[in-house]
C-alpha atoms as a PDB file:
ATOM      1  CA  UNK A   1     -86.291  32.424 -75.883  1.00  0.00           C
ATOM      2  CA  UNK A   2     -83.874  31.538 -78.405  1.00  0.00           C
ATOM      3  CA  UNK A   3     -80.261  30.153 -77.952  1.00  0.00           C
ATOM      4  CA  UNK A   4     -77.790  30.589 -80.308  1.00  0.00           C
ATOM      5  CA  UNK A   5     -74.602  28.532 -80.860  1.00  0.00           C
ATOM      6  CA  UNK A   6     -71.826  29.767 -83.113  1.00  0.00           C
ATOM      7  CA  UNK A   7     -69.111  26.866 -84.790  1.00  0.00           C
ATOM      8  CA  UNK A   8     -66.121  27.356 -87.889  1.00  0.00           C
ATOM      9  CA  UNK A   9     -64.059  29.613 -86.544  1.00  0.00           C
ATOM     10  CA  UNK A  10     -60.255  28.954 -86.582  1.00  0.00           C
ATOM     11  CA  UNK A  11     -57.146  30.531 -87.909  1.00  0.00           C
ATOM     12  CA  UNK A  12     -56.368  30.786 -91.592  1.00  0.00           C
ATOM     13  CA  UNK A  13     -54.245  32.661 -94.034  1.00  0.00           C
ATOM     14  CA  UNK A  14     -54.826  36.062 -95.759  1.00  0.00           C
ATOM     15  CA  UNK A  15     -56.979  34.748 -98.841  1.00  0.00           C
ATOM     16  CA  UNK A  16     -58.165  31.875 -97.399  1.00  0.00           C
ATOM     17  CA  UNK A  17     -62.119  30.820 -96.374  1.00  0.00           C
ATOM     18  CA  UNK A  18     -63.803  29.957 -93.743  1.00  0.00           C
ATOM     19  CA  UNK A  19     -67.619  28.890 -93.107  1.00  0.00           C
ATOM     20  CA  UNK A  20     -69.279  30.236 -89.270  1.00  0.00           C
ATOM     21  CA  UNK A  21     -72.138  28.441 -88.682  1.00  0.00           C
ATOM     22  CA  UNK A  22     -74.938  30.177 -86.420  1.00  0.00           C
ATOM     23  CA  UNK A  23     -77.402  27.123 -85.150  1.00  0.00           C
ATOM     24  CA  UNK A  24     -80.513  28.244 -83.327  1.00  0.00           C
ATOM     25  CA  UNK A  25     -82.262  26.382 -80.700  1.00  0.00           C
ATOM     26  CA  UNK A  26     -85.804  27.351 -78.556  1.00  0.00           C
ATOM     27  CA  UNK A  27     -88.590  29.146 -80.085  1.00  0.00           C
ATOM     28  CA  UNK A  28     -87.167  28.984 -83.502  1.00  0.00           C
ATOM     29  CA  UNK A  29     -90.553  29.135 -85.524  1.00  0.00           C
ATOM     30  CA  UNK A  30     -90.965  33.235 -84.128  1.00  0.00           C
ATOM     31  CA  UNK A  31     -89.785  34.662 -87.761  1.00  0.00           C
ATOM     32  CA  UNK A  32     -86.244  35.752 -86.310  1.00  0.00           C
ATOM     33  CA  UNK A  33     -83.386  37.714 -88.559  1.00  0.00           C
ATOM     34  CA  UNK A  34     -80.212  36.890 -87.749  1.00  0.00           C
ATOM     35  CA  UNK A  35     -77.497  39.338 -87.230  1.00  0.00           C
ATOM     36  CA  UNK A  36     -73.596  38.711 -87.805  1.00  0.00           C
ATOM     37  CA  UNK A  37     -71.560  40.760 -85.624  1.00  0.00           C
ATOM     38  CA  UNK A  38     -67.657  41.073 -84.772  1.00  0.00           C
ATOM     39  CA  UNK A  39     -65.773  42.568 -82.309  1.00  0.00           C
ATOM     40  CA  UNK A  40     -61.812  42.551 -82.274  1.00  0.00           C
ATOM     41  CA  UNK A  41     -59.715  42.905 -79.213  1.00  0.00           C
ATOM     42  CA  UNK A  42     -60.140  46.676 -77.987  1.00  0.00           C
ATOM     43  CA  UNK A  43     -62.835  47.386 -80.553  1.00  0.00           C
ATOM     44  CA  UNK A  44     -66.586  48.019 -80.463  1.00  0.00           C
ATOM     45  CA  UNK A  45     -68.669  45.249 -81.740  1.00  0.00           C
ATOM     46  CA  UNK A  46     -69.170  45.861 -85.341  1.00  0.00           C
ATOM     47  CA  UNK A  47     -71.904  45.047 -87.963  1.00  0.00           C
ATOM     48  CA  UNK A  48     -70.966  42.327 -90.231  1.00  0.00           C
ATOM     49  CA  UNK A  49     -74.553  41.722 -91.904  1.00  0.00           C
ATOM     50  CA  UNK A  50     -78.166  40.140 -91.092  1.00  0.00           C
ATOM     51  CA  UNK A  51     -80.491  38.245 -93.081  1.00  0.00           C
ATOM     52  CA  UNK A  52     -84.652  38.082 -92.416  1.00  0.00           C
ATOM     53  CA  UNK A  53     -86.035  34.806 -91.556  1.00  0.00           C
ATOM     54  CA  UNK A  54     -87.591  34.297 -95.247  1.00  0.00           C
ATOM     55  CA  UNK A  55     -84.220  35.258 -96.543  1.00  0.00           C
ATOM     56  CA  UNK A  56     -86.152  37.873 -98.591  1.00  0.00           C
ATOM     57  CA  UNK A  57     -83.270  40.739 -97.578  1.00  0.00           C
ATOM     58  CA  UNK A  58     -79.521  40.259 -96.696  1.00  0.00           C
ATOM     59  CA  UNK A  59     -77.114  43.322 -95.971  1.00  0.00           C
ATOM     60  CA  UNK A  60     -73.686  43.477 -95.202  1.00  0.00           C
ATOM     61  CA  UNK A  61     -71.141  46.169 -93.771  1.00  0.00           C
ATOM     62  CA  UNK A  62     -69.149  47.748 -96.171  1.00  0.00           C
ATOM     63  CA  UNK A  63     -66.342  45.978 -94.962  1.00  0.00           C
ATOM     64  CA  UNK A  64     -67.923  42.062 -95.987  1.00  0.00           C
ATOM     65  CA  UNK A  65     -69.882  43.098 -99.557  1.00  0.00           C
ATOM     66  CA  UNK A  66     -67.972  40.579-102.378  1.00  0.00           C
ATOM     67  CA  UNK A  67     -66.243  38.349 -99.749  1.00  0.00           C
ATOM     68  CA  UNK A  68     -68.990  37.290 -97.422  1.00  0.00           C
ATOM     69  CA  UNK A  69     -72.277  35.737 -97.973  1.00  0.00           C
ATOM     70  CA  UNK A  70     -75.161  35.235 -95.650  1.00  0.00           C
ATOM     71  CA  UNK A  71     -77.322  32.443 -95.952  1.00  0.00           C
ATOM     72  CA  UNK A  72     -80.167  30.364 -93.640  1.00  0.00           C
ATOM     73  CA  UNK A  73     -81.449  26.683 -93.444  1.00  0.00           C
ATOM     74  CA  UNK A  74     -84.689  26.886 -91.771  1.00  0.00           C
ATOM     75  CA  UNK A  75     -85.202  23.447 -91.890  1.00  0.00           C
ATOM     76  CA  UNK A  76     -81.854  23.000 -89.818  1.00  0.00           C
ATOM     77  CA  UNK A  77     -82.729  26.273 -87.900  1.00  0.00           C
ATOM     78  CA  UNK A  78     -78.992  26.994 -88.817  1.00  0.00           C
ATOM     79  CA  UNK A  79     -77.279  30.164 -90.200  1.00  0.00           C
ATOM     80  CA  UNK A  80     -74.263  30.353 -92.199  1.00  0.00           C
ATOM     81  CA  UNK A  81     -71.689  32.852 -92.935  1.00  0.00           C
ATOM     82  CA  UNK A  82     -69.270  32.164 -95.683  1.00  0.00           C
ATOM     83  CA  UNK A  83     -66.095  34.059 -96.151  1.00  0.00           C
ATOM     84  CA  UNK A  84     -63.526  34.632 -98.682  1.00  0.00           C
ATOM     85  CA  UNK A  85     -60.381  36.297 -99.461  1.00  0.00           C
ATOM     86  CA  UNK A  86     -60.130  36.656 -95.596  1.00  0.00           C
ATOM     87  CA  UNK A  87     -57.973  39.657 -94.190  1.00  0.00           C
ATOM     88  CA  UNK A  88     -55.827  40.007 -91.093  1.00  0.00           C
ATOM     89  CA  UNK A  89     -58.340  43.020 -90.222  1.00  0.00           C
ATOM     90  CA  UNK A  90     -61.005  40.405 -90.054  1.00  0.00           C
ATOM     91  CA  UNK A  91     -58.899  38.846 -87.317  1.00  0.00           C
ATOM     92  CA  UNK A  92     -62.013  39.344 -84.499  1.00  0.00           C
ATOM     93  CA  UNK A  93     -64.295  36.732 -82.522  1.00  0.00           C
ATOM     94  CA  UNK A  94     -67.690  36.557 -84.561  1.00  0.00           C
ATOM     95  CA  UNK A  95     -71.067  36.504 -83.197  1.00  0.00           C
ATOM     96  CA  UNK A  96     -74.247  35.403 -84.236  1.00  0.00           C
ATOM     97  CA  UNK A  97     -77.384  37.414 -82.678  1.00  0.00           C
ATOM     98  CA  UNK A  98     -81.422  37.178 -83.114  1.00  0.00           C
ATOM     99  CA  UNK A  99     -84.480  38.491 -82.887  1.00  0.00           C
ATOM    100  CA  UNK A 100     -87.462  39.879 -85.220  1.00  0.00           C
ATOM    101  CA  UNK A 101     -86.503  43.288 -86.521  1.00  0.00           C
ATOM    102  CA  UNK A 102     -83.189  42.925 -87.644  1.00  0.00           C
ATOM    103  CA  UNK A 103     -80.834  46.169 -87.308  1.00  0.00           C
ATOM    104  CA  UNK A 104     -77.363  47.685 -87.899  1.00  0.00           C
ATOM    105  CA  UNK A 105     -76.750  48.651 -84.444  1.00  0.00           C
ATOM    106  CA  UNK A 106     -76.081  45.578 -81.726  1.00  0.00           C
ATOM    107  CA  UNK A 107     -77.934  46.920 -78.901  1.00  0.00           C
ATOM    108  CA  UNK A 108     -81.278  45.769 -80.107  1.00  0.00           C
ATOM    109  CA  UNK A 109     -80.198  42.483 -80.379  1.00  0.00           C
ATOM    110  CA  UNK A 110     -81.753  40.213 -77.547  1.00  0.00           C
ATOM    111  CA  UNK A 111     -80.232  37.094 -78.202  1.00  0.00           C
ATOM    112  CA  UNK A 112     -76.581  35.991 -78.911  1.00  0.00           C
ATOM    113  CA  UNK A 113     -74.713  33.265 -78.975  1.00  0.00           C
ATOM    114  CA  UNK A 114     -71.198  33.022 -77.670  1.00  0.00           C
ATOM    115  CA  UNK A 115     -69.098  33.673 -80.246  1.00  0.00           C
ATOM    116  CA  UNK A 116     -66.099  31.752 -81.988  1.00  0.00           C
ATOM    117  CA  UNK A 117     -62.485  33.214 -82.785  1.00  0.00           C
ATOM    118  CA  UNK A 118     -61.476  33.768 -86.466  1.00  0.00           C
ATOM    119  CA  UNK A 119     -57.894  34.675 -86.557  1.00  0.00           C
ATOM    120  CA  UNK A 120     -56.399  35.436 -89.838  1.00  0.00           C
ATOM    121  CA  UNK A 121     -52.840  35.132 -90.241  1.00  0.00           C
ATOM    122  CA  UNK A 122     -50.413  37.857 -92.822  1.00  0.00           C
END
């Protein structure tokens, strides 16, 4: 089992950045990618970008290549996603999700954290 806690959300301007922080907790030494996901109010969840546990591949959505970057701390079990020149379309609650084969789609996901609101004001 693996728990998942997501911090850094908040509300900031068009242009501005924010940091989400994904910190893991449980059987953190299994080799887990971790996913970025968002889902906005009346939307499907949508694929923001993963990263394996050695860090060896990162992809991102169309929608996050140039402004957001994926990165991992092992040593602090913790995963990060940076993001820039933030849009009001990125307005959406951001979640952080794990498990060994990483994927594009969130229903193999097993484990998730809870998710914390990034609202991005015009």
């Amino acid at each position: 089992q693996v728990q998942l806690v997501e911090s850094g959300g908040g509300l900031v301007q068009a242009g501005g950045s924010l940091r989400l922080s994904c910190a893991a907790s449980g059987r953190t030494d299994s080799g887990y990618a971790v996913g970025w996901f968002r889902q906005a109010p009346g939307k499907e969840r949508e694929f923001v970008g993963y990263i394996t546990w050695s860090g060896g591949m990162i992809l991102y959505a169309d929608s996050a290549k140039g402004r957001f970057t994926i990165s991992r701390d092992n040593a602090k079990n913790t995963v990060y996603l940076q993001m820039k020149s933030l849009k009001p379309e990125d307005t959406a609650v951001y979640y952080c999700a794990a498990d060994v084969v990483p994927s594009r789609s969130p229903n193999v996901w097993r484990y998730w954290g809870q998710g914390t609101q990034v609202t991005v004001s015009s």
